[in-house]
Protein backbone atom coordinates (compact mmCIF):
# COMPACT_ATOMS: atom_id res chain seq x y z
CA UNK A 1 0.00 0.00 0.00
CA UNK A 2 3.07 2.14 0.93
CA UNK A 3 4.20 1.71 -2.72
CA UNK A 4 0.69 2.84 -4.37
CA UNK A 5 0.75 5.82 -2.22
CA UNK A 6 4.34 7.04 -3.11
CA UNK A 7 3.81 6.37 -7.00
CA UNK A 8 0.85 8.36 -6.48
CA UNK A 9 2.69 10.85 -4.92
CA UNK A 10 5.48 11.33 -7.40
CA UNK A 11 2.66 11.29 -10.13
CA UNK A 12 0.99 14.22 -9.06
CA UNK A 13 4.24 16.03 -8.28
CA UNK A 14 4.81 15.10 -12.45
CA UNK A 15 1.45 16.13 -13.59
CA UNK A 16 1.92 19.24 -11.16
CA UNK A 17 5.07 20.41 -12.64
CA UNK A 18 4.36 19.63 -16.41
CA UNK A 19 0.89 21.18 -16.02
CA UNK A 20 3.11 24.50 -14.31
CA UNK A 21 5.25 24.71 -17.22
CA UNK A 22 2.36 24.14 -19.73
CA UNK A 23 0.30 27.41 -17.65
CA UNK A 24 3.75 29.28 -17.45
CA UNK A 25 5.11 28.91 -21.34
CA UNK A 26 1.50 30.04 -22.05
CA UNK A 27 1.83 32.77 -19.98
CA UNK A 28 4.94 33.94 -21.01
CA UNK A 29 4.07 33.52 -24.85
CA UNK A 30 1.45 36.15 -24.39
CA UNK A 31 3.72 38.90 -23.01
CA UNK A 32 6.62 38.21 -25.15
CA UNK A 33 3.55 38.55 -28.04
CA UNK A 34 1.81 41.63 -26.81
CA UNK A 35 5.35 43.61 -26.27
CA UNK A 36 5.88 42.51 -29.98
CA UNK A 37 2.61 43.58 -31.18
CA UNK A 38 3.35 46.52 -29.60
CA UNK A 39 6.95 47.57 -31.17
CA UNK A 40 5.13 46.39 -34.39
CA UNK A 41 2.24 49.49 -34.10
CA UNK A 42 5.21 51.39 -33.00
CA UNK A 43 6.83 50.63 -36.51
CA UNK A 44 3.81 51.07 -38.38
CA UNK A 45 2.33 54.17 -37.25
CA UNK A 46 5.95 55.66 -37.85
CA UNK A 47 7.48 56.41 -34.64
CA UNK A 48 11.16 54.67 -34.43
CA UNK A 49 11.42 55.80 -30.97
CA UNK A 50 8.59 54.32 -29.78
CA UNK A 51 9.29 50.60 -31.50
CA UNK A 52 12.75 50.57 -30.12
CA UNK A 53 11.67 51.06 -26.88
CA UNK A 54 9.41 48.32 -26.94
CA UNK A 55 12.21 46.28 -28.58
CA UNK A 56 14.47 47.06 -25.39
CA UNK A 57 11.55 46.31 -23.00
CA UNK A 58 10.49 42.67 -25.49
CA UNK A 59 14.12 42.17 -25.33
CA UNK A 60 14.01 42.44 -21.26
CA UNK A 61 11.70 40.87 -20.90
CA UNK A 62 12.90 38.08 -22.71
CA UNK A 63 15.72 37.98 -20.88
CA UNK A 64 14.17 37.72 -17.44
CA UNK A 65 12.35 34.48 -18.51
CA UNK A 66 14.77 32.97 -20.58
CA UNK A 67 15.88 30.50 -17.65
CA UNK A 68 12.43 29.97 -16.50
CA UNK A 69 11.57 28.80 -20.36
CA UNK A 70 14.79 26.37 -20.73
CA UNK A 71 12.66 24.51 -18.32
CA UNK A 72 10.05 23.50 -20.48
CA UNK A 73 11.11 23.90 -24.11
CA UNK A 74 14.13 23.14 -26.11
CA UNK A 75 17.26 24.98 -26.08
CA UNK A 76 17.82 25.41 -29.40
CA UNK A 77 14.29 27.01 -29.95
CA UNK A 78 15.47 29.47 -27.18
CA UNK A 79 18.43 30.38 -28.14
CA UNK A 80 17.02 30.83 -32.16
CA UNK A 81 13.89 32.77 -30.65
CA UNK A 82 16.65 34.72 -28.61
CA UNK A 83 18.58 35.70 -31.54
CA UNK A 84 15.78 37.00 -33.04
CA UNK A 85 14.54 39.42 -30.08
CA UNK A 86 18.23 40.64 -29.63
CA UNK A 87 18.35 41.59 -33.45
CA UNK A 88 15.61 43.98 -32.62
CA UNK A 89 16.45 47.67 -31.47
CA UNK A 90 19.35 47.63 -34.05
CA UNK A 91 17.18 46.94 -36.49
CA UNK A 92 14.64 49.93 -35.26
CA UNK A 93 17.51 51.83 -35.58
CA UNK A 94 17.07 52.26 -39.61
CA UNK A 95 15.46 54.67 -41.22
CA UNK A 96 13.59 51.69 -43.02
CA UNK A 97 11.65 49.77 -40.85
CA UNK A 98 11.10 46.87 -42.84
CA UNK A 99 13.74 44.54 -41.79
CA UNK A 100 12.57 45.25 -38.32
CA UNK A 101 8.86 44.78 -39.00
CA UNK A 102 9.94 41.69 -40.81
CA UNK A 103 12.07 40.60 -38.09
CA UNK A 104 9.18 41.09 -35.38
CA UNK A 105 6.72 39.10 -37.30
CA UNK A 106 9.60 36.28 -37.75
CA UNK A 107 9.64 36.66 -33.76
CA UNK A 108 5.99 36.57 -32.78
CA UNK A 109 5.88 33.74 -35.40
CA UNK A 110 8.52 31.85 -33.60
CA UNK A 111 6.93 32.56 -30.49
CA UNK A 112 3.37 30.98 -31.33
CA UNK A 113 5.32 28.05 -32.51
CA UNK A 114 7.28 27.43 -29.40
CA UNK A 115 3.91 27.80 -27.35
CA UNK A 116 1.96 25.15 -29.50
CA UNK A 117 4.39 22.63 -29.93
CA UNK A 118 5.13 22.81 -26.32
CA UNK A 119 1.78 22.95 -25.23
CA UNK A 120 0.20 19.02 -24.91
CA UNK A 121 -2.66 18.66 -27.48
CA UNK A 122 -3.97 15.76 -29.45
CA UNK A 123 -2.31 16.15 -32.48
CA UNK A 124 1.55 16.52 -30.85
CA UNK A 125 1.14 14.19 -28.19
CA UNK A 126 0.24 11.43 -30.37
């Protein structure tokens, strides 16, 4: 009986910590992709200023939960994905912000990929 109740255990503390990093990449996959959306209506309307800045604070921010992702998704998506962010306020830098529109919607793409394939559903679990 001792047995049943310590693989019990040690399943839940599984199922607690993979259903943690499911909740937190989730989490984390929105802010990264509203700071982008951000410096990307920031590029549009014009305002350079105003796109880097939200490149520096994306870029931060990406930073701060770069360990906390390594966690739950592969490195080498992490390290591409950070690549990408750290490409950013150069690039909105230019007078032509279409490399860094392109390279934010290369981001946020890489982003929404890194949340679904990590994320458990039917079709990748199988």
């Amino acid at each position: 009986m001792k047995r049943l109740f310590i693989s019990l255990a040690i399943f839940a503390a599984l199922f607690g910590f993979a259903f943690y990093g499911t909740v937190a990449l989730s989490h984390e996959g929105e802010r990264l992709t509203a700071l982008l959306t951000e410096a990307i209506d920031q590029a549009e309307m014009g305002n350079a200023d105003g796109a880097k800045q939200a490149a520096e604070r994306l870029e931060a921010r990406y930073i701060e939960s770069e360990k906390r992702l390594s966690y739950f998704v592969d490195h080498r998506n992490i390290g591409q994905l950070g690549a990408e962010i750290s490409t950013l306020p150069s690039l909105a830098e230019a007078e032509d912000l279409s490399n860094f529109l392109a390279s934010c919607n290369s981001a946020k793409t890489s982003i929404i990929h890194l949340v679904d394939s990590a994320t458990p559903h039917l079709r990748n679990v199988m």
